[in-house]
C-alpha atoms as a PDB file:
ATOM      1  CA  UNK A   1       0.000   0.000   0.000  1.00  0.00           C
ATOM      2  CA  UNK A   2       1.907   3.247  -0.938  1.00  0.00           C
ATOM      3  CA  UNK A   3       1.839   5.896   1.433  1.00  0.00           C
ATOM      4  CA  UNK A   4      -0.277   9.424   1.377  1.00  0.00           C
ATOM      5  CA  UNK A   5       1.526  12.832   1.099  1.00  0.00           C
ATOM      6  CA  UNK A   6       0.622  13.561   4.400  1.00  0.00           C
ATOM      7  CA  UNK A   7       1.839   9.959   5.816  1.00  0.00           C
ATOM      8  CA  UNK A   8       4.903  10.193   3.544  1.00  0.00           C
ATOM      9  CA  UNK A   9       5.604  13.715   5.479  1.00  0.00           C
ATOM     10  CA  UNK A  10       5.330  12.248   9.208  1.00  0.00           C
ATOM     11  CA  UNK A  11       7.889   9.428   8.289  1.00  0.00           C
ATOM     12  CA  UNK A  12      10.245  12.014   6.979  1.00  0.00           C
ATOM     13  CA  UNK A  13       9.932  14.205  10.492  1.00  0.00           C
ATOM     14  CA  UNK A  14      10.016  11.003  12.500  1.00  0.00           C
ATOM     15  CA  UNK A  15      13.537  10.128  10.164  1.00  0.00           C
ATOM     16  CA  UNK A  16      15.196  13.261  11.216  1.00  0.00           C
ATOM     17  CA  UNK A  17      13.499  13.524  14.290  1.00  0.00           C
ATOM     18  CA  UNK A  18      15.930  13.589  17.254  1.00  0.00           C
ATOM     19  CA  UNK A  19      14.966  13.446  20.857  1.00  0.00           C
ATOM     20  CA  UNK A  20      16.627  13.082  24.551  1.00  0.00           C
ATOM     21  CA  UNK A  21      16.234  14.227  28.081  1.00  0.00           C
ATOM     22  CA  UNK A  22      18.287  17.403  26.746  1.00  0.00           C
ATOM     23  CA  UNK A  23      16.013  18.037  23.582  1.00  0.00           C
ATOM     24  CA  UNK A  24      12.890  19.859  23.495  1.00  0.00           C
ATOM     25  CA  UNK A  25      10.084  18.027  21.915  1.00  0.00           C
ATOM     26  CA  UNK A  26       8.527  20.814  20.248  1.00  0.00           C
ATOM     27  CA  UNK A  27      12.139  22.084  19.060  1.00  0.00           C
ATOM     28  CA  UNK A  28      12.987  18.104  18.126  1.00  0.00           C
ATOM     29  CA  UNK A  29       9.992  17.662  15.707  1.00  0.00           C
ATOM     30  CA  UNK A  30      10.540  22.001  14.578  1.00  0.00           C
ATOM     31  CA  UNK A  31      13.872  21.021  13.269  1.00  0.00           C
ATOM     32  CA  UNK A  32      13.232  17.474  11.530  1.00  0.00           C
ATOM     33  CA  UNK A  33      10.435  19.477  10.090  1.00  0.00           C
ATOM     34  CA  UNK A  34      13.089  21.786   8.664  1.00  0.00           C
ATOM     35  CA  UNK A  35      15.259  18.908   7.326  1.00  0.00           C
ATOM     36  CA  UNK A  36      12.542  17.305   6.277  1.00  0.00           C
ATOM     37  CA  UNK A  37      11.436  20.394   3.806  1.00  0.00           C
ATOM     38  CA  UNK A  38      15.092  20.938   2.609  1.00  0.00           C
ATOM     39  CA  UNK A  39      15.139  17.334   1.441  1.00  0.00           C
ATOM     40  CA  UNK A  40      11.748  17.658  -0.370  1.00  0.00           C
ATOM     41  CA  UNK A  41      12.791  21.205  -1.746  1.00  0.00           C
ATOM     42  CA  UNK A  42      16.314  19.231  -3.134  1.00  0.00           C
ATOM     43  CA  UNK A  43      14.142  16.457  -4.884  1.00  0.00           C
ATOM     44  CA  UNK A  44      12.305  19.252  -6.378  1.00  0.00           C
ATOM     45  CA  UNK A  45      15.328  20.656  -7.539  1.00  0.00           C
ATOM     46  CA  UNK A  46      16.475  17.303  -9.055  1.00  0.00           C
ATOM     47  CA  UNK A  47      13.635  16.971 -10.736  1.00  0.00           C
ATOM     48  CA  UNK A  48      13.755  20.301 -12.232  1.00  0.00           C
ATOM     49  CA  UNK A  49      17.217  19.361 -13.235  1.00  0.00           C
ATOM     50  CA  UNK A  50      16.171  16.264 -15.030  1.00  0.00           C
ATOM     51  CA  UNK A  51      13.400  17.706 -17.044  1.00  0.00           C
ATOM     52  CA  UNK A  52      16.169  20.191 -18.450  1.00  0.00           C
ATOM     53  CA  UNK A  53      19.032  17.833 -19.206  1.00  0.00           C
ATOM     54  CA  UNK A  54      20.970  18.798 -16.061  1.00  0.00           C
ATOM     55  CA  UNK A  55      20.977  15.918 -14.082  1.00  0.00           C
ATOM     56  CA  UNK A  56      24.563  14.205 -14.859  1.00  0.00           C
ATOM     57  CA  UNK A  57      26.205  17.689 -13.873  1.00  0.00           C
ATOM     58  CA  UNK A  58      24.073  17.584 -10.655  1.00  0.00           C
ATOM     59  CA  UNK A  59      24.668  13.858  -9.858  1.00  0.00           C
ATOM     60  CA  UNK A  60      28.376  14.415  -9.573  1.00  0.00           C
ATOM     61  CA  UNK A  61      28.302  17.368  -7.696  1.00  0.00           C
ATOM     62  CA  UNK A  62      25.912  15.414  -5.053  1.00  0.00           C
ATOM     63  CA  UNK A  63      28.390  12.863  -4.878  1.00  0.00           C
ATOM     64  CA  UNK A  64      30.759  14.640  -4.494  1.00  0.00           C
ATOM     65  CA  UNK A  65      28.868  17.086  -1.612  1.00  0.00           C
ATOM     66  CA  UNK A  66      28.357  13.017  -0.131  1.00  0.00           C
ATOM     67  CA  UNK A  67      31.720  12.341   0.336  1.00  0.00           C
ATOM     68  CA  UNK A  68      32.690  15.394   2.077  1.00  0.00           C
ATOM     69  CA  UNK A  69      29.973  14.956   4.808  1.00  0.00           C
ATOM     70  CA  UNK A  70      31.355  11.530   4.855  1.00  0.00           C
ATOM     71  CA  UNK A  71      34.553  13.002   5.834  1.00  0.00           C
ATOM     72  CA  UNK A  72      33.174  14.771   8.039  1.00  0.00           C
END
């Protein structure tokens, strides 16, 4: 069964989501909510890539932007 938008949204907060004793809750699920919408805006960026030829240029800078955070 494939997931809604809105169900599809809640897994991505609860995949960044990141909580302790230390963390606020509301501050926990206000940040994976914020890496949760830079993710969505990159795919929409890939996307836009794609449909204009530009995705091999983009691939190799992502891998490369991959390796570094490995690095890291």
């Amino acid at each position: 069964m494939e997931l809604t938008p809105k169900e599809k949204a809640k897994e991505l907060i609860e995949d960044f989501k990141y909580t302790n004793k230390f963390v606020n809750p509301n501050w926990a699920i206000e940040n994976a909510k914020n890496c949760a919408l830079l993710c969505v805006n990159k795919k929409l960026e890939l996307i836009n890539l794609i449909n204009n030829d530009g995705a091999d240029d983009y691939y190799e800078e992502i891998l490369q932007v991959k390796e570094e955070l490995e690095k890291m």
